[in-house]
C-alpha atoms as a PDB file:
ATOM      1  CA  UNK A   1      41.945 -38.278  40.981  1.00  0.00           C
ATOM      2  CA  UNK A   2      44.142 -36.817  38.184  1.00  0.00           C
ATOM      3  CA  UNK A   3      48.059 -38.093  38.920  1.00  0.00           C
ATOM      4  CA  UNK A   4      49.293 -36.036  35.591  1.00  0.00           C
ATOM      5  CA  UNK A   5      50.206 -36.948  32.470  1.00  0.00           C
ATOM      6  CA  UNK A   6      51.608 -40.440  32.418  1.00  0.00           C
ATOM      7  CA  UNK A   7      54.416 -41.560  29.617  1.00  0.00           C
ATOM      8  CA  UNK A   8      55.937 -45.086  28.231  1.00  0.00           C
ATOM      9  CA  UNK A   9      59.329 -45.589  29.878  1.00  0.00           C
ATOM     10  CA  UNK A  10      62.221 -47.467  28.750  1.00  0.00           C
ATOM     11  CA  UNK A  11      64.094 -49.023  31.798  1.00  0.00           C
ATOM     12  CA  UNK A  12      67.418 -49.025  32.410  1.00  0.00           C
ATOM     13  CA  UNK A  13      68.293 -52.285  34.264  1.00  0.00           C
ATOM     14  CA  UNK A  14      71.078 -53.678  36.480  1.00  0.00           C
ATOM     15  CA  UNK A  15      73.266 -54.948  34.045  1.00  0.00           C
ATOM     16  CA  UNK A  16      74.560 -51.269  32.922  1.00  0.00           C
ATOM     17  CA  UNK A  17      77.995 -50.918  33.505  1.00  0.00           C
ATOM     18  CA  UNK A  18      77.954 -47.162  32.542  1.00  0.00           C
ATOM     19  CA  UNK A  19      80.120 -47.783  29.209  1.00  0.00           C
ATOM     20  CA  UNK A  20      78.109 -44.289  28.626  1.00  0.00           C
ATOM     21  CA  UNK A  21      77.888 -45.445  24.765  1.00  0.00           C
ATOM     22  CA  UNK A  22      73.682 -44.493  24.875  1.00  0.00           C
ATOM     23  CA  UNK A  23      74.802 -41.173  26.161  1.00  0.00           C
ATOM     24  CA  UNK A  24      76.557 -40.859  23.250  1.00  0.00           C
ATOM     25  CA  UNK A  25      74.031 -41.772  20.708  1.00  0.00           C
ATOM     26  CA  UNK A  26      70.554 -39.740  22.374  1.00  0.00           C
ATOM     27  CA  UNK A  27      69.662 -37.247  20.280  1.00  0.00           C
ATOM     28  CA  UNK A  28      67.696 -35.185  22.783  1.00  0.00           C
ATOM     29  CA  UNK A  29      70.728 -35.787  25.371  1.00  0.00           C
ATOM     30  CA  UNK A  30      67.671 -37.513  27.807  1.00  0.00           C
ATOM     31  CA  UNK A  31      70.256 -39.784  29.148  1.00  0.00           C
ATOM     32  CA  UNK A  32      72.897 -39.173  31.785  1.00  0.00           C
ATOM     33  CA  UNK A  33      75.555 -41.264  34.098  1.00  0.00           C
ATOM     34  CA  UNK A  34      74.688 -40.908  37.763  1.00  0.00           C
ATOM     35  CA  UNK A  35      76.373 -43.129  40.021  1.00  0.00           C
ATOM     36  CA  UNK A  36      74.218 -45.877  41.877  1.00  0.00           C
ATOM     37  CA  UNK A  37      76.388 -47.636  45.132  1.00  0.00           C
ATOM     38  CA  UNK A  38      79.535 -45.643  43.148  1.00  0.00           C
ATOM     39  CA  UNK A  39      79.610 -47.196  40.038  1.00  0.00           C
ATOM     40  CA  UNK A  40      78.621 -45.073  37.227  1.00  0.00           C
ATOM     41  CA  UNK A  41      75.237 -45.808  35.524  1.00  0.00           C
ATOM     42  CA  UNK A  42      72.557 -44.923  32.752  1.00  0.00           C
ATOM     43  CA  UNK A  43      69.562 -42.454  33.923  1.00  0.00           C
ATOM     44  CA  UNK A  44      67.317 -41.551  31.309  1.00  0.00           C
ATOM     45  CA  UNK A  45      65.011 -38.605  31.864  1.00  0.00           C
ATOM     46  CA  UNK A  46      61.437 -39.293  30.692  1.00  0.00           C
ATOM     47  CA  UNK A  47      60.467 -35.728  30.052  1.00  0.00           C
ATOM     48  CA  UNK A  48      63.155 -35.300  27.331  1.00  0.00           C
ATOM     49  CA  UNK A  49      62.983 -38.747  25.797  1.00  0.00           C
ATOM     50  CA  UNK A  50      61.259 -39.057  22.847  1.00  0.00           C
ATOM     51  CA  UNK A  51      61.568 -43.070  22.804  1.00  0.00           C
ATOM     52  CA  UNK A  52      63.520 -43.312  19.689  1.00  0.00           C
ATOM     53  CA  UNK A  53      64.989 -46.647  20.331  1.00  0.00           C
ATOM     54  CA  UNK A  54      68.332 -45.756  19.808  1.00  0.00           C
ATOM     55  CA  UNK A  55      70.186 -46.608  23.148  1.00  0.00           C
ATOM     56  CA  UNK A  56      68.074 -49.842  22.386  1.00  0.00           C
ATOM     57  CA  UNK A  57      70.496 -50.650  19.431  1.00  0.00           C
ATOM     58  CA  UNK A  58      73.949 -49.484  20.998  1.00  0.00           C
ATOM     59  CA  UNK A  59      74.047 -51.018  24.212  1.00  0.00           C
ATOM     60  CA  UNK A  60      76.342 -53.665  24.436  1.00  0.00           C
ATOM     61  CA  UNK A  61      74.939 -55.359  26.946  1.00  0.00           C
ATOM     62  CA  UNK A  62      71.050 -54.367  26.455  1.00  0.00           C
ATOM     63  CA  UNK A  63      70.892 -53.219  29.627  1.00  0.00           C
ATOM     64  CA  UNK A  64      67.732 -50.746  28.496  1.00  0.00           C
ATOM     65  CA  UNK A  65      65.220 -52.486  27.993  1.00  0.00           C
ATOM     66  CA  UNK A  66      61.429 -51.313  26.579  1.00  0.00           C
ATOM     67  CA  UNK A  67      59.008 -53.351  28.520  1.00  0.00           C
ATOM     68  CA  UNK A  68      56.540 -55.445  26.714  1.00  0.00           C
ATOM     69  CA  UNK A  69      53.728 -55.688  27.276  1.00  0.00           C
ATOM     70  CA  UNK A  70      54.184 -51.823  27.232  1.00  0.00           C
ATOM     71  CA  UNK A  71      54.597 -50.341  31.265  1.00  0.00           C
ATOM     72  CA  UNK A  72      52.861 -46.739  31.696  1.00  0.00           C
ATOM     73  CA  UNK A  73      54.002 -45.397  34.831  1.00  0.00           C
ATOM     74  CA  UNK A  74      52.971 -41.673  36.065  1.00  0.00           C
ATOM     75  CA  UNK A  75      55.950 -39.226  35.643  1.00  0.00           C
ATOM     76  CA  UNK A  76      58.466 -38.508  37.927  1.00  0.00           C
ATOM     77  CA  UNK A  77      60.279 -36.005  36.313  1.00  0.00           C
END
């Protein structure tokens, strides 16, 4: 059974606080604030990232994290 194409996903965890500083910095604008239980938070949408890294680096309080050992996880996008 074929479940589609599947992609590496960086996670964005609990600890955002939706400072919306990896917003800022995507260059293929993947990530978004949506609000989880009404406080803002990061969404990233796996289509359009191209796993750069560079939310990675600005976070303040590395609240995205990149899995190791590497997750692959079917699209949901």
């Amino acid at each position: 059974m074929d479940d589609g194409p599947i992609r590496l996903r960086l996670e964005v965890t609990d600890a955002c606080h939706g400072c919306g500083v990896c917003v800022e910095v995507c260059p293929r604008n993947a990530i978004a604030m949506r609000t989880r239980d009404g406080d803002p938070v990061a969404f990233i949408d796996t289509a359009a990232c191209d796993l750069c890294r560079k939310c990675l680096d600005v976070c303040p309080v590395e609240a995205i994290l990149e899995p190791y050992p590497p997750v692959w996880r079917p699209d949901d996008v």
